[in-house]
Protein backbone atom coordinates (compact mmCIF):
# COMPACT_ATOMS: atom_id res chain seq x y z
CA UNK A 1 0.00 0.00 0.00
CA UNK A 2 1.18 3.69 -1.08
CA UNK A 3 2.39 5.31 1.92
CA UNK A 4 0.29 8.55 2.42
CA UNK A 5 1.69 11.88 2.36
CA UNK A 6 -0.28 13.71 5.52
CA UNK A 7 1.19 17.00 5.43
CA UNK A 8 0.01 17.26 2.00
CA UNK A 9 -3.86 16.02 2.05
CA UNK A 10 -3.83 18.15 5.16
CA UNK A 11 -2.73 21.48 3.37
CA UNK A 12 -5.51 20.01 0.41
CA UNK A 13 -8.54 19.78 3.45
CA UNK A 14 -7.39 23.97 4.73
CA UNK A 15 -7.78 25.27 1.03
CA UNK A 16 -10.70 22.94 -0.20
CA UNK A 17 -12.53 24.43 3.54
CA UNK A 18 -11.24 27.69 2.81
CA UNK A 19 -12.74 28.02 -0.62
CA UNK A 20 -16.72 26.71 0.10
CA UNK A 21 -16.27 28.96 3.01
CA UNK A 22 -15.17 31.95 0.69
CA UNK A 23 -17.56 30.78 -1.98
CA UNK A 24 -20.96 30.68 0.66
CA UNK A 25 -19.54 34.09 2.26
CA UNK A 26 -19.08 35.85 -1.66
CA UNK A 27 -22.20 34.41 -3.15
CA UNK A 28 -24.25 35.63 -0.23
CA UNK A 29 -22.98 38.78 -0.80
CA UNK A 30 -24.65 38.91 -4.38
CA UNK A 31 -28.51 40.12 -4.57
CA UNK A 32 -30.36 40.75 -7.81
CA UNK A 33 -32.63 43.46 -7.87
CA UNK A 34 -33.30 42.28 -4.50
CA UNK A 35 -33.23 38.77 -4.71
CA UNK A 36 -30.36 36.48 -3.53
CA UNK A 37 -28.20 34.20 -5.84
CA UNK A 38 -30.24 30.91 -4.74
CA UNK A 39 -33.09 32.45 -5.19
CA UNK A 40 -32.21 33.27 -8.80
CA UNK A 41 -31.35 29.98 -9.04
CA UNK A 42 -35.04 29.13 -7.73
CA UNK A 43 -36.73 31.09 -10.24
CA UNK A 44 -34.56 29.74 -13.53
CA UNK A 45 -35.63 26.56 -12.62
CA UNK A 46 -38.95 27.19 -12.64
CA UNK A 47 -38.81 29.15 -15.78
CA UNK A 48 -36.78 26.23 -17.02
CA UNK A 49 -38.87 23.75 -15.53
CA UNK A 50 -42.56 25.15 -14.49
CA UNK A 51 -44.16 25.32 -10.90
CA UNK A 52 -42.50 23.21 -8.54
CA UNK A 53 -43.11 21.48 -5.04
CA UNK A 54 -40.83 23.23 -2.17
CA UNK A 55 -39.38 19.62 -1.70
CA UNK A 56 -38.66 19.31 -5.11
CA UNK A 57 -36.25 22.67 -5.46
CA UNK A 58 -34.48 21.93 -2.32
CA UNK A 59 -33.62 18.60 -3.37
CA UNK A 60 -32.95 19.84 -7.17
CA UNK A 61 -30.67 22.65 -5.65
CA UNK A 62 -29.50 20.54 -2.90
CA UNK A 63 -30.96 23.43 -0.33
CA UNK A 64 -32.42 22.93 2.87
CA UNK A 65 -36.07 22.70 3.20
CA UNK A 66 -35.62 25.76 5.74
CA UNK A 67 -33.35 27.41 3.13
CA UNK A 68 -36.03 27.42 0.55
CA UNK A 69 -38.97 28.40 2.84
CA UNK A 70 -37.24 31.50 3.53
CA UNK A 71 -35.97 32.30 0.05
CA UNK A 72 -39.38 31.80 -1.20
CA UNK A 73 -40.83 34.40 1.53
CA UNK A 74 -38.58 36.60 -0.07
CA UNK A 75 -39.64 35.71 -3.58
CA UNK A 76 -43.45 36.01 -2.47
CA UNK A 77 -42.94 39.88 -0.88
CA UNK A 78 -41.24 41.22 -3.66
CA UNK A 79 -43.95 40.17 -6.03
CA UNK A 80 -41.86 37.20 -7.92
CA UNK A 81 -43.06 34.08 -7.36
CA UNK A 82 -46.43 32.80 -5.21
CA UNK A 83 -47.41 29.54 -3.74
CA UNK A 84 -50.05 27.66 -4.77
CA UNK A 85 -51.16 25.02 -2.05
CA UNK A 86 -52.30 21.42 -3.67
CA UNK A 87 -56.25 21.09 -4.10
CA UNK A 88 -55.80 17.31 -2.99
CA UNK A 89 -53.31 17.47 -0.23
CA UNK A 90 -53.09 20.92 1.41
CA UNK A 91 -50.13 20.04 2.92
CA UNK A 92 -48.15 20.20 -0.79
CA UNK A 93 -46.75 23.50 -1.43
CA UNK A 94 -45.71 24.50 -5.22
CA UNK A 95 -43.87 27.52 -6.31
CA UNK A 96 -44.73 29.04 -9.14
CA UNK A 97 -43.17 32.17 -11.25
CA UNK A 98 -44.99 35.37 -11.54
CA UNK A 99 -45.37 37.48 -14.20
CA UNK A 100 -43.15 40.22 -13.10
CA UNK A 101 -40.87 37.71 -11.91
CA UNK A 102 -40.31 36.17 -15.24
CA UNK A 103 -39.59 39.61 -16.60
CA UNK A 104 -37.06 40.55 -13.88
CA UNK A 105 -35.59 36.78 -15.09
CA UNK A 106 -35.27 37.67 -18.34
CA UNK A 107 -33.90 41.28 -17.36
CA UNK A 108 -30.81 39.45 -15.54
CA UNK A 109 -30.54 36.48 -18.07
CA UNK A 110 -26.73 37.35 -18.44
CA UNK A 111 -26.15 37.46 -14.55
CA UNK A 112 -25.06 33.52 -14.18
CA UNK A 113 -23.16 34.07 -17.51
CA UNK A 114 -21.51 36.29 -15.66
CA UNK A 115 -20.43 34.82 -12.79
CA UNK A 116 -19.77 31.50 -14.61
CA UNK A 117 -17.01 33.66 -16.32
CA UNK A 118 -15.97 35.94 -13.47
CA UNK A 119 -14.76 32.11 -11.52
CA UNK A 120 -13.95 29.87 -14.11
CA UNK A 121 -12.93 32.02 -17.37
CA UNK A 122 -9.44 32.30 -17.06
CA UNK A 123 -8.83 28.69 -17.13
CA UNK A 124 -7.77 27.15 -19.97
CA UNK A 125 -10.17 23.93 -21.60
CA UNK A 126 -7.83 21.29 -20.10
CA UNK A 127 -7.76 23.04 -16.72
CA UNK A 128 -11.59 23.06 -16.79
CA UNK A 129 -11.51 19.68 -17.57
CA UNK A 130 -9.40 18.75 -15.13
CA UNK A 131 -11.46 20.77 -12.03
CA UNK A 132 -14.61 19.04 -13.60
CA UNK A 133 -12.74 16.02 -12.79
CA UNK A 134 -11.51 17.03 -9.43
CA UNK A 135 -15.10 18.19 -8.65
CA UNK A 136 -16.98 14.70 -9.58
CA UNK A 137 -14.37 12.67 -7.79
CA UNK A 138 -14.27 15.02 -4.70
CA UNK A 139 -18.01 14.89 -5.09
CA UNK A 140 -18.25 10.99 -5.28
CA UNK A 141 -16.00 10.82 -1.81
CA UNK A 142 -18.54 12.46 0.07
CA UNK A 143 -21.10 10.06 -0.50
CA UNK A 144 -21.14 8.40 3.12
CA UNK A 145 -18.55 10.98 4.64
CA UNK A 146 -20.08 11.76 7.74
CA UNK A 147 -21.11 8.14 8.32
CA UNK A 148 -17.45 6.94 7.67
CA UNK A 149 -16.20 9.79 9.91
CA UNK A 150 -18.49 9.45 12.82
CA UNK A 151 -18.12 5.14 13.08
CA UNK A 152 -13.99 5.48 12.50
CA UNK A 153 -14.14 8.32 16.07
CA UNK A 154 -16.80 5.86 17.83
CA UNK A 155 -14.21 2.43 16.65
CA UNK A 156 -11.27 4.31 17.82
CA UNK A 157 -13.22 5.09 20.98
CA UNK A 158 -12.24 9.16 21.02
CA UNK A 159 -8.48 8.27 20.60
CA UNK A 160 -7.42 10.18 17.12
CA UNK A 161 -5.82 7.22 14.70
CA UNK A 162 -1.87 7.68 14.92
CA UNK A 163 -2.40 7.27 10.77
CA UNK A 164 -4.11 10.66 10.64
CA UNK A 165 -1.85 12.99 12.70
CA UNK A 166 0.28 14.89 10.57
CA UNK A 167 4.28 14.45 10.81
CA UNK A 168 6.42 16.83 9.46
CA UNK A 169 10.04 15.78 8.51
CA UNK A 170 11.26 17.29 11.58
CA UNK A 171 8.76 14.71 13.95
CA UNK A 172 6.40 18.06 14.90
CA UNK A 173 3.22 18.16 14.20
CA UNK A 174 2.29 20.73 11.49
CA UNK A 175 0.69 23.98 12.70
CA UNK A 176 0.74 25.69 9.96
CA UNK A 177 -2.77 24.67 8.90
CA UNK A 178 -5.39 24.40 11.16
CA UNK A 179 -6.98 21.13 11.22
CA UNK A 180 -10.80 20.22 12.96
């Protein structure tokens, strides 16, 4: 078995952690004519898609249900999207598009180009195709994560593994990035 190189996939966990931190605190920062970046996303997928359950978007967006609820109070109040409750089941929520919302949509239809560009335009096509790479693998490896993490801390009965503490050349433990 390949030895592992800790100081390494350690430095790899601080930056990965450092950028969806970054990327959550910059996107949040981004409101379009009122209306946050998920909930953009929100209404282009009903435009793309027509009315759709709460459930339905959170899962499609991989959002909370909580997340959504509150996104789609903001939606509601500024006139651009409404809820329509199911005749059958009142307890099935849909959100639909409104008209003005479908005409601040297709005001702002350049917005995602934009940020699309503003993130990954500089790369060239084999470094894209690489990150898309990166991304699906990384991606695949968290299917299970927190399972695997939790049951390896309850096997090893609170004691961190001697395997995952990170030894620099010099026997020390690294400090210069900050691990959980």
């Amino acid at each position: 078995m390949k030895e592992k190189d800790w100081a390494q996939m350690e430095e790899a966990d601080w930056h990965f952690r450092k950028l969806v931190r970054r990327f959550v605190k910059e996107r949040d920062k981004i409101t379009i004519e009122g209306v946050p970046l998920p909930g953009m996303l929100i209404l282009n997928a009903i435009v793309r898609d027509g009315e759709q359950g709460l459930g339905d978007i959170a899962e499609q967006l991989d959002f909370t249900s909580g997340a959504v609820t509150a996104i789609c109070d903001k939606l509601e109040a500024l006139g651009f999207a409404v809820r329509k409750r199911s005749k059958t089941d009142r307890r099935t929520v849909a959100l639909d598009i409104t008209e003005q919302g479908r005409e601040m949509v297709a005001r702002n239809r350049e917005a995602g180009t934009y940020m699309i560009d503003a993130l990954f335009g500089s790369f060239t096509f084999a470094e894209l195709e690489l990150l898309i790479f990166l991304f699906q693998r990384l991606h695949g490896r968290l299917e299970g994560f927190a399972e695997a993490v939790i049951q390896k801390a309850e096997s090893a009965g609170g004691d961190l593994p001697t395997e995952a503490v990170c030894i620099k050349e010099s026997g020390k433990r690294s400090n210069k990035f900050v691990s959980y």
